[in-house]
PDB file of N, CA and C in Angstrom:
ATOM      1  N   UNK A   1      98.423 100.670  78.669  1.00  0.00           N
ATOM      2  CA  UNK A   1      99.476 100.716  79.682  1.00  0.00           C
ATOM      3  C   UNK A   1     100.692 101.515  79.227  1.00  0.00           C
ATOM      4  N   UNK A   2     101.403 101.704  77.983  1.00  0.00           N
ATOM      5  CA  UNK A   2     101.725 102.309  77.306  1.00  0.00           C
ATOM      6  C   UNK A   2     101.819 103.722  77.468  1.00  0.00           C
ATOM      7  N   UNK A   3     100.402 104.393  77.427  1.00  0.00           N
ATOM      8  CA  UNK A   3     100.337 105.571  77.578  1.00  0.00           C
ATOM      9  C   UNK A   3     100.621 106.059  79.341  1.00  0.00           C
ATOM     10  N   UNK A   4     100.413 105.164  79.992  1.00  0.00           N
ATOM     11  CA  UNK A   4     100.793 105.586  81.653  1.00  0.00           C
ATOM     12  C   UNK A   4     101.964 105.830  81.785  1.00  0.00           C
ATOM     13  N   UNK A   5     103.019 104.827  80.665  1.00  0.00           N
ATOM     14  CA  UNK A   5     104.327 104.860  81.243  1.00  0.00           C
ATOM     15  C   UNK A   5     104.733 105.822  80.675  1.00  0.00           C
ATOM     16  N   UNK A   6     104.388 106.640  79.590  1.00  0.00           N
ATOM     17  CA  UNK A   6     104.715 107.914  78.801  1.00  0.00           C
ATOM     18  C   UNK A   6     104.364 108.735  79.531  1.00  0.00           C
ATOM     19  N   UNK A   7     103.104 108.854  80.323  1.00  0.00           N
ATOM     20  CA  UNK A   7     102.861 110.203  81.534  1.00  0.00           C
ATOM     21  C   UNK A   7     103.609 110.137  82.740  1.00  0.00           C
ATOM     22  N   UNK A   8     103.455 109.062  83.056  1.00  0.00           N
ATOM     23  CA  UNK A   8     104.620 108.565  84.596  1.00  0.00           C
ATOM     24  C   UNK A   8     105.633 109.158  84.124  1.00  0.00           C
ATOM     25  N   UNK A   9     106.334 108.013  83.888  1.00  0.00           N
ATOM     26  CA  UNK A   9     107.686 107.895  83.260  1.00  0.00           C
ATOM     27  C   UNK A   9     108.388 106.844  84.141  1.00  0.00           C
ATOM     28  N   UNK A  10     109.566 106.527  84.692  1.00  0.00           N
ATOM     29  CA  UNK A  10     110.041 105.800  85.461  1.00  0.00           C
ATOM     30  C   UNK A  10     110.457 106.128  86.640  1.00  0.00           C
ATOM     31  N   UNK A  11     109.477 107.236  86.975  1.00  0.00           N
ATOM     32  CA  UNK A  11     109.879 107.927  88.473  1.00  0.00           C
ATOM     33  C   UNK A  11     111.624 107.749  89.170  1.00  0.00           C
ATOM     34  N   UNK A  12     112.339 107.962  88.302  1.00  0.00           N
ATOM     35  CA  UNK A  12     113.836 107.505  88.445  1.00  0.00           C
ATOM     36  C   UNK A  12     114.123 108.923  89.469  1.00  0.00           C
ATOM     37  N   UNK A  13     113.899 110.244  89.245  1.00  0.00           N
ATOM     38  CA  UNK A  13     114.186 111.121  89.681  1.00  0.00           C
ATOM     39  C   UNK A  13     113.039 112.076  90.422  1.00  0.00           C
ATOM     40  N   UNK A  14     112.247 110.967  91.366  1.00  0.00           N
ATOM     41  CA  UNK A  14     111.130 111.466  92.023  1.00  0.00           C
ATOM     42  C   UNK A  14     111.680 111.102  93.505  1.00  0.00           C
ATOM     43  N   UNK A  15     112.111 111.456  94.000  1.00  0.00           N
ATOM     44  CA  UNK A  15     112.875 111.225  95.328  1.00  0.00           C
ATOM     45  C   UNK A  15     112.319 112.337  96.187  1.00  0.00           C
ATOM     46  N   UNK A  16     111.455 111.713  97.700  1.00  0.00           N
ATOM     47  CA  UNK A  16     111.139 112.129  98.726  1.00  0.00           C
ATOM     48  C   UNK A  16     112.279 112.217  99.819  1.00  0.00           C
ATOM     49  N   UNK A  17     113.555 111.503  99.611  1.00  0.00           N
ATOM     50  CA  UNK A  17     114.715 110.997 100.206  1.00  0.00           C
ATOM     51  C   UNK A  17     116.009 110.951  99.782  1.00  0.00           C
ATOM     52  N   UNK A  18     116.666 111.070 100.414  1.00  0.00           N
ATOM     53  CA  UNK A  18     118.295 110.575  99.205  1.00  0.00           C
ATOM     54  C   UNK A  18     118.374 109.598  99.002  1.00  0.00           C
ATOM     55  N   UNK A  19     117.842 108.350  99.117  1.00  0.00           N
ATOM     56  CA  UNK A  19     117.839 106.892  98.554  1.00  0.00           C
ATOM     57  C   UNK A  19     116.178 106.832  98.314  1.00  0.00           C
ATOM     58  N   UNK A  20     115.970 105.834  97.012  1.00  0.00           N
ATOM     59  CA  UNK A  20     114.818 105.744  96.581  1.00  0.00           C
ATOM     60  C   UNK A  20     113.998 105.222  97.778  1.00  0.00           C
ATOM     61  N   UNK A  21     112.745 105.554  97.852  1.00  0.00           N
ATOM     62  CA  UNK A  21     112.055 104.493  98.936  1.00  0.00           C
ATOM     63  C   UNK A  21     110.755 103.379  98.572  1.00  0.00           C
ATOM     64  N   UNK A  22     110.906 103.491  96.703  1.00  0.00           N
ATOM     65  CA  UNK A  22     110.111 102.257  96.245  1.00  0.00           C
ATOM     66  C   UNK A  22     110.689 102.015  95.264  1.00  0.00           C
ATOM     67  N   UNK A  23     109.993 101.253  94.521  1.00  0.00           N
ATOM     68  CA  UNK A  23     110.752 100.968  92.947  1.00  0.00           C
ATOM     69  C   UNK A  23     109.222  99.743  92.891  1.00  0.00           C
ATOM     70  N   UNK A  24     109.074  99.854  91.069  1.00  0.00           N
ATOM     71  CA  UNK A  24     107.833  98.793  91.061  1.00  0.00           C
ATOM     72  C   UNK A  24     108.823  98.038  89.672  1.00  0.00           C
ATOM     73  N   UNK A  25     108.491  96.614  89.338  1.00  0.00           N
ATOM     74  CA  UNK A  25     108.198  96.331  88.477  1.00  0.00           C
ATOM     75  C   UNK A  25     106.972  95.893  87.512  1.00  0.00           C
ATOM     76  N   UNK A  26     107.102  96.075  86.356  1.00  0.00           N
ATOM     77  CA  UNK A  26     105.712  96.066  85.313  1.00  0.00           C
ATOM     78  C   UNK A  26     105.687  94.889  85.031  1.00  0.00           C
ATOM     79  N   UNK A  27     104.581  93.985  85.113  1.00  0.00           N
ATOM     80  CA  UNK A  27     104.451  92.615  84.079  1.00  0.00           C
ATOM     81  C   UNK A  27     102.996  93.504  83.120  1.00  0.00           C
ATOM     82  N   UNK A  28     103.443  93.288  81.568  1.00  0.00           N
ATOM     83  CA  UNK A  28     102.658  93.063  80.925  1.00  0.00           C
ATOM     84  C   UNK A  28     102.447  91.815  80.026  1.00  0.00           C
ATOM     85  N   UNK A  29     100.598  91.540  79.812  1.00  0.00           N
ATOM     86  CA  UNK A  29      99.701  90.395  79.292  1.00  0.00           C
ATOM     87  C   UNK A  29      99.408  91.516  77.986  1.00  0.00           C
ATOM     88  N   UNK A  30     100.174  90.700  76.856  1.00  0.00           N
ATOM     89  CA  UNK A  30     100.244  91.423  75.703  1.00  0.00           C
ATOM     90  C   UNK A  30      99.366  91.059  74.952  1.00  0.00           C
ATOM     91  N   UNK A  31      97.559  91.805  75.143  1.00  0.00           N
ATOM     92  CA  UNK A  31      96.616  91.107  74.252  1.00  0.00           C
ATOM     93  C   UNK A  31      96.520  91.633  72.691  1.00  0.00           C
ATOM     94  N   UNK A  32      97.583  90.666  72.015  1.00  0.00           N
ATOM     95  CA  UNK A  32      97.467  91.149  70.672  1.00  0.00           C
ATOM     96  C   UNK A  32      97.707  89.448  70.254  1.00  0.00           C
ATOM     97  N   UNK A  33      97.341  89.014  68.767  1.00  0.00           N
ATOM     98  CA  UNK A  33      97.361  87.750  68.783  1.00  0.00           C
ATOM     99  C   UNK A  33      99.069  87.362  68.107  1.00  0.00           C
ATOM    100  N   UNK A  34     100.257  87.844  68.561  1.00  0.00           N
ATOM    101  CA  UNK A  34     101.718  87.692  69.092  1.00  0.00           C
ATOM    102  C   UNK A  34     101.460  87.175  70.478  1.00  0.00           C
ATOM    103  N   UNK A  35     101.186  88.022  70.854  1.00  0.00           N
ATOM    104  CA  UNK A  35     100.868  87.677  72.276  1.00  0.00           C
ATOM    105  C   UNK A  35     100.187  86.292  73.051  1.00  0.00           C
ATOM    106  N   UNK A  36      99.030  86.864  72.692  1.00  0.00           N
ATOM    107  CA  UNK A  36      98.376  85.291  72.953  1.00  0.00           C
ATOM    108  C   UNK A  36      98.789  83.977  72.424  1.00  0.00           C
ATOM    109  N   UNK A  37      99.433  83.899  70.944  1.00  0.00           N
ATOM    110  CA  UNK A  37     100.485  82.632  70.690  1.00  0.00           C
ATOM    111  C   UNK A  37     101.113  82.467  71.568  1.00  0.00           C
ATOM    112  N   UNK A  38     102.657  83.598  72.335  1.00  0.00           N
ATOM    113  CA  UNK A  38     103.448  83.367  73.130  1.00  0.00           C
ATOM    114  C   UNK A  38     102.504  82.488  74.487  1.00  0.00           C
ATOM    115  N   UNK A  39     101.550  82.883  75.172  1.00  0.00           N
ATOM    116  CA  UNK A  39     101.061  82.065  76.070  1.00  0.00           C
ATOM    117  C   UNK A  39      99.958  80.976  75.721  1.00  0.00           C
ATOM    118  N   UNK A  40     100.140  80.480  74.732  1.00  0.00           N
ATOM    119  CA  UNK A  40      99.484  79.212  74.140  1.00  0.00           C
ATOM    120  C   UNK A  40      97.917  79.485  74.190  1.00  0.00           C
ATOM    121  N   UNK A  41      97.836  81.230  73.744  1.00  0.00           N
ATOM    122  CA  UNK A  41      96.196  81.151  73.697  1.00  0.00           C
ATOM    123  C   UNK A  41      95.772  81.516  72.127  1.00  0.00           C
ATOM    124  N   UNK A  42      96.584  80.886  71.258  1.00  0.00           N
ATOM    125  CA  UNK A  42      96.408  81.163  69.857  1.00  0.00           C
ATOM    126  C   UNK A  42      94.845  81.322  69.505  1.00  0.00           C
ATOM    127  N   UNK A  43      94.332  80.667  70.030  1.00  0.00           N
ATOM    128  CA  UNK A  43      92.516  80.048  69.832  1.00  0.00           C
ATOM    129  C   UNK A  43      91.601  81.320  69.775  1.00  0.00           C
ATOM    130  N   UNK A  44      92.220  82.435  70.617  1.00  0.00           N
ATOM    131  CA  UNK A  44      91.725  83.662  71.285  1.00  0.00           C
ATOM    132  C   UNK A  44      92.072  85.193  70.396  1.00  0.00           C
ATOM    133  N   UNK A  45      92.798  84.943  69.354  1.00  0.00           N
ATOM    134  CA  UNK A  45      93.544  85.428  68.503  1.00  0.00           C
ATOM    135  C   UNK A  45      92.268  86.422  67.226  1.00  0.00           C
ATOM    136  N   UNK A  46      91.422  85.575  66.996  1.00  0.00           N
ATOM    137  CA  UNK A  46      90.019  86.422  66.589  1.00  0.00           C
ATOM    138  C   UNK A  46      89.233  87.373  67.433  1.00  0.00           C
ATOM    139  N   UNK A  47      89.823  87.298  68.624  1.00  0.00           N
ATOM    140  CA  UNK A  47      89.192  88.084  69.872  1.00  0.00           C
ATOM    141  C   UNK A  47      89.342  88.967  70.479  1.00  0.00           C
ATOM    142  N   UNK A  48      90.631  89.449  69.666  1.00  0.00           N
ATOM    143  CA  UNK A  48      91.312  90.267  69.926  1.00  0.00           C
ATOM    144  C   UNK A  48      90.334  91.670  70.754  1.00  0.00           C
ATOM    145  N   UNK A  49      89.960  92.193  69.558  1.00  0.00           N
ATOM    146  CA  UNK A  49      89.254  93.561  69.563  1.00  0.00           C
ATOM    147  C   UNK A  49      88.234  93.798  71.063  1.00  0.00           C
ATOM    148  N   UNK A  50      87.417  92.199  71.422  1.00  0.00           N
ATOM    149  CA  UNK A  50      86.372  92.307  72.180  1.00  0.00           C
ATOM    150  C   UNK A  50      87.356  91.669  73.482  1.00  0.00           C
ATOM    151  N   UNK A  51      88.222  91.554  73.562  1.00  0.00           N
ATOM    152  CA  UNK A  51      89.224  91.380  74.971  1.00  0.00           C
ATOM    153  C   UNK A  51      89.516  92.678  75.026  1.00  0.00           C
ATOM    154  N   UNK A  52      90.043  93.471  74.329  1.00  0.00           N
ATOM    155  CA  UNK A  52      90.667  94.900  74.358  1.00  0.00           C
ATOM    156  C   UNK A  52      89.354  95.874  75.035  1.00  0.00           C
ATOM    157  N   UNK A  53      88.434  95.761  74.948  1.00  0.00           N
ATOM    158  CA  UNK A  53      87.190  96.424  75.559  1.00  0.00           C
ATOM    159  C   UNK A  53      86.763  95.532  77.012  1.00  0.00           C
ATOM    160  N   UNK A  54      87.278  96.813  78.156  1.00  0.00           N
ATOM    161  CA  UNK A  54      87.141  96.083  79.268  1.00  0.00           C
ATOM    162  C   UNK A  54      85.894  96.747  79.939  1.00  0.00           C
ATOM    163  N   UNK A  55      84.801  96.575  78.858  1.00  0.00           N
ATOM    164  CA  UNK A  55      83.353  96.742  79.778  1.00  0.00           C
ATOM    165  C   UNK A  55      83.043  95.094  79.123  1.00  0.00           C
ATOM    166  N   UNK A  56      83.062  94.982  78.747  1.00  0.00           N
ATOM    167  CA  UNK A  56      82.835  93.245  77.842  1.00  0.00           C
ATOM    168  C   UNK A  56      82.869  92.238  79.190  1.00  0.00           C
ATOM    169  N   UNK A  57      82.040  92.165  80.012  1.00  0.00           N
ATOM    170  CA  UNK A  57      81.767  91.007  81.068  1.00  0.00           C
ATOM    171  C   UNK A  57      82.075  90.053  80.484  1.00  0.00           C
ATOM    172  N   UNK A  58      81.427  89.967  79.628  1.00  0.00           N
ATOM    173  CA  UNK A  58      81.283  88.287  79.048  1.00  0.00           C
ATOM    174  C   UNK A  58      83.172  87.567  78.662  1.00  0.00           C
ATOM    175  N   UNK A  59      83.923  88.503  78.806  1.00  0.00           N
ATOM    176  CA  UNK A  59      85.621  88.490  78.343  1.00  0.00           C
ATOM    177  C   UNK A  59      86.199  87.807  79.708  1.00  0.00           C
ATOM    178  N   UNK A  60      85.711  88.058  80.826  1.00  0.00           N
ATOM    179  CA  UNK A  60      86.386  88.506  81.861  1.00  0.00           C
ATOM    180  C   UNK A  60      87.333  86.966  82.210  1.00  0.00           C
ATOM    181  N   UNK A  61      86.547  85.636  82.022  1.00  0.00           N
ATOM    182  CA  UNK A  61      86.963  84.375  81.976  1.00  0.00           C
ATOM    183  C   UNK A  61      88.061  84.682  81.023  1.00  0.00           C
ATOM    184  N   UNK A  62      88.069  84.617  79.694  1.00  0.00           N
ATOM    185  CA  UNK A  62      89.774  84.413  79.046  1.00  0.00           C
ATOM    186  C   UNK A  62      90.606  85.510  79.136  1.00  0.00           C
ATOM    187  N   UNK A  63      89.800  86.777  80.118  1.00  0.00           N
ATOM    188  CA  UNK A  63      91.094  87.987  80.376  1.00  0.00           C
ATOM    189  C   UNK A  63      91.616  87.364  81.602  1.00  0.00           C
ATOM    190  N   UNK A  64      90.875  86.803  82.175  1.00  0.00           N
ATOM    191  CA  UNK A  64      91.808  86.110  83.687  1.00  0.00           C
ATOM    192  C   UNK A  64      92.442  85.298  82.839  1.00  0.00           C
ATOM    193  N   UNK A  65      92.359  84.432  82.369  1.00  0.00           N
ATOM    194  CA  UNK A  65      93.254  83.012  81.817  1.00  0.00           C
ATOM    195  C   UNK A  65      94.111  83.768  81.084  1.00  0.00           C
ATOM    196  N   UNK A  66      94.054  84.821  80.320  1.00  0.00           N
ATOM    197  CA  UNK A  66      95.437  85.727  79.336  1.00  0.00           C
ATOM    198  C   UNK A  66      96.568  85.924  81.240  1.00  0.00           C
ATOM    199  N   UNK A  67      95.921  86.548  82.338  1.00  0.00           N
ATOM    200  CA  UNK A  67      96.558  87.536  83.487  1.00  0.00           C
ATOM    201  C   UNK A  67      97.392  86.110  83.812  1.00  0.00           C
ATOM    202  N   UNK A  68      97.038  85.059  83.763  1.00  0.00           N
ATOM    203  CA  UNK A  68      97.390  84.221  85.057  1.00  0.00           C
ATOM    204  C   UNK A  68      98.311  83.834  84.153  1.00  0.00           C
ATOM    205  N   UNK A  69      98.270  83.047  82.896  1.00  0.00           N
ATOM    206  CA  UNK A  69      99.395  82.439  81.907  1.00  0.00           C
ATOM    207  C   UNK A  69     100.833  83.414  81.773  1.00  0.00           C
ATOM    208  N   UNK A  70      99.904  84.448  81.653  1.00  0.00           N
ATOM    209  CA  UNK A  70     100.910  85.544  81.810  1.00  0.00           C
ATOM    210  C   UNK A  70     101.965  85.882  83.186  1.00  0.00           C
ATOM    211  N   UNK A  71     101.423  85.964  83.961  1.00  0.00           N
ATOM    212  CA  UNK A  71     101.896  86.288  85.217  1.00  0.00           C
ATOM    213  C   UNK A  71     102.828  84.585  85.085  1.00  0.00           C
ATOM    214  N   UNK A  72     102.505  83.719  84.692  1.00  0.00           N
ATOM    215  CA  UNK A  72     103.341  81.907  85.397  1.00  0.00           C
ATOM    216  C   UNK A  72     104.525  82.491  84.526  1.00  0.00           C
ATOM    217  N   UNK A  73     104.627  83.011  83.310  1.00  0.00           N
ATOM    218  CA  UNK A  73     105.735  82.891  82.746  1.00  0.00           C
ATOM    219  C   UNK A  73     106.430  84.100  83.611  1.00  0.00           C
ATOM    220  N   UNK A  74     106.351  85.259  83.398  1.00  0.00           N
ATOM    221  CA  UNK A  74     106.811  86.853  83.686  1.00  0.00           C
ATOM    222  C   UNK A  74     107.727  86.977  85.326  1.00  0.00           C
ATOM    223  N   UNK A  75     106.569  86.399  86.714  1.00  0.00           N
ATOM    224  CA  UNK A  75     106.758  86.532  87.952  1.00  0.00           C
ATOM    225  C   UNK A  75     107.748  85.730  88.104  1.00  0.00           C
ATOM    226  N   UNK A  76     108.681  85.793  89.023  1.00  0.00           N
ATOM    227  CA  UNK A  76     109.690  85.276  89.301  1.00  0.00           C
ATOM    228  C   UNK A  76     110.024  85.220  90.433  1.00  0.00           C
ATOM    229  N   UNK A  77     110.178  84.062  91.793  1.00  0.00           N
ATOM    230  CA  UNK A  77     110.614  84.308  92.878  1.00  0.00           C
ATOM    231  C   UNK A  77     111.424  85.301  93.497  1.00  0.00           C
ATOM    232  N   UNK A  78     112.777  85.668  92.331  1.00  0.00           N
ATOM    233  CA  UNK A  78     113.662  86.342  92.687  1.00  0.00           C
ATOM    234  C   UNK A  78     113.123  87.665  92.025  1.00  0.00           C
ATOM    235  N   UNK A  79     111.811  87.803  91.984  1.00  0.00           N
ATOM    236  CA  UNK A  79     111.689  89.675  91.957  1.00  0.00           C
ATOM    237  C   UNK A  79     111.268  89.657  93.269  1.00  0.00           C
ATOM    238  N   UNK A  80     111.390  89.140  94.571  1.00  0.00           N
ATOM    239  CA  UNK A  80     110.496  89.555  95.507  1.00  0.00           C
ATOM    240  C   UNK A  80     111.915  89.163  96.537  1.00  0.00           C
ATOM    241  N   UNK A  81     112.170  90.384  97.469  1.00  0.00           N
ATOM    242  CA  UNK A  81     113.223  90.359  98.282  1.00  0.00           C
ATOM    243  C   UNK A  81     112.828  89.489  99.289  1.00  0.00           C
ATOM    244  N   UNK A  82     114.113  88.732 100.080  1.00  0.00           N
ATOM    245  CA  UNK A  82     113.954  88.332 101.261  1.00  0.00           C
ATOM    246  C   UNK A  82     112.752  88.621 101.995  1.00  0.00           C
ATOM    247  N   UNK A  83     112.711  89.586 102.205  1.00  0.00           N
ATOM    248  CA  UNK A  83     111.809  89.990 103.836  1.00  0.00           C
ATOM    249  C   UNK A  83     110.296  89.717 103.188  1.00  0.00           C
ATOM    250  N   UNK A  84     110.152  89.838 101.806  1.00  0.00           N
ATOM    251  CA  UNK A  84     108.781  88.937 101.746  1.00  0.00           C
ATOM    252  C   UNK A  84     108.245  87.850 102.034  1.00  0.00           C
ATOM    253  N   UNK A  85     109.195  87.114 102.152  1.00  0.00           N
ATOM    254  CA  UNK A  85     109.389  85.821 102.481  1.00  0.00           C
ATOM    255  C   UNK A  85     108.293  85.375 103.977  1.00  0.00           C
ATOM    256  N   UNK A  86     107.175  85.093 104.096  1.00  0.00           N
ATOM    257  CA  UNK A  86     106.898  85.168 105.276  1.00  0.00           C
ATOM    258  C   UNK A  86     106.990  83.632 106.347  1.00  0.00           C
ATOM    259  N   UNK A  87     106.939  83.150 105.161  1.00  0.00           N
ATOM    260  CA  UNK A  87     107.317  81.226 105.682  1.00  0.00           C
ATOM    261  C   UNK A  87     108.309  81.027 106.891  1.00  0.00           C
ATOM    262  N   UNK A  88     108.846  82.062 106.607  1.00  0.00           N
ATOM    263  CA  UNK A  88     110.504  81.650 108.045  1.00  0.00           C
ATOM    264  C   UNK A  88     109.951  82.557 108.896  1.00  0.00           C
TER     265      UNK A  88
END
């Protein structure tokens, strides 16, 4: 992911408009075993190498459980404006 944001860049000065007309934020699931401590998957920490290879089917169960632990801490109500809101 790393290398995308080095080719991207932060599209700060990619303007179709005189005011921006998107903006994203990044959550990254940092599979290194720092990482996996921070989301209480210490256990997964020998596994490194064969999580990092995403033809590995057999991964796909503790790469979801790394996305989702990840995402509970990272996502935040208040990254998502009002008008997402679809409840009201």
């Amino acid at each position: 992911p790393w290398v995308i944001d080095d080719e991207v860049g932060n599209l700060q000065n990619d303007l179709i408009a005189p005011e921006p007309a998107l903006s994203y934020l990044r959550y990254d699931a940092r599979v290194t075993p720092a990482g996996l401590d921070e989301i209480g998957l210490s256990n997964l920490a020998d596994r490194v190498e064969r999580l990092h290879d995403m033809t590995n089917y057999d991964a796909r169960d503790q790469l979801l459980d790394i996305g989702r632990r990840s995402a509970a801490l990272q996502i935040l109500s208040e990254h998502f404006p009002q008008r997402f809101d679809l409840s009201s």
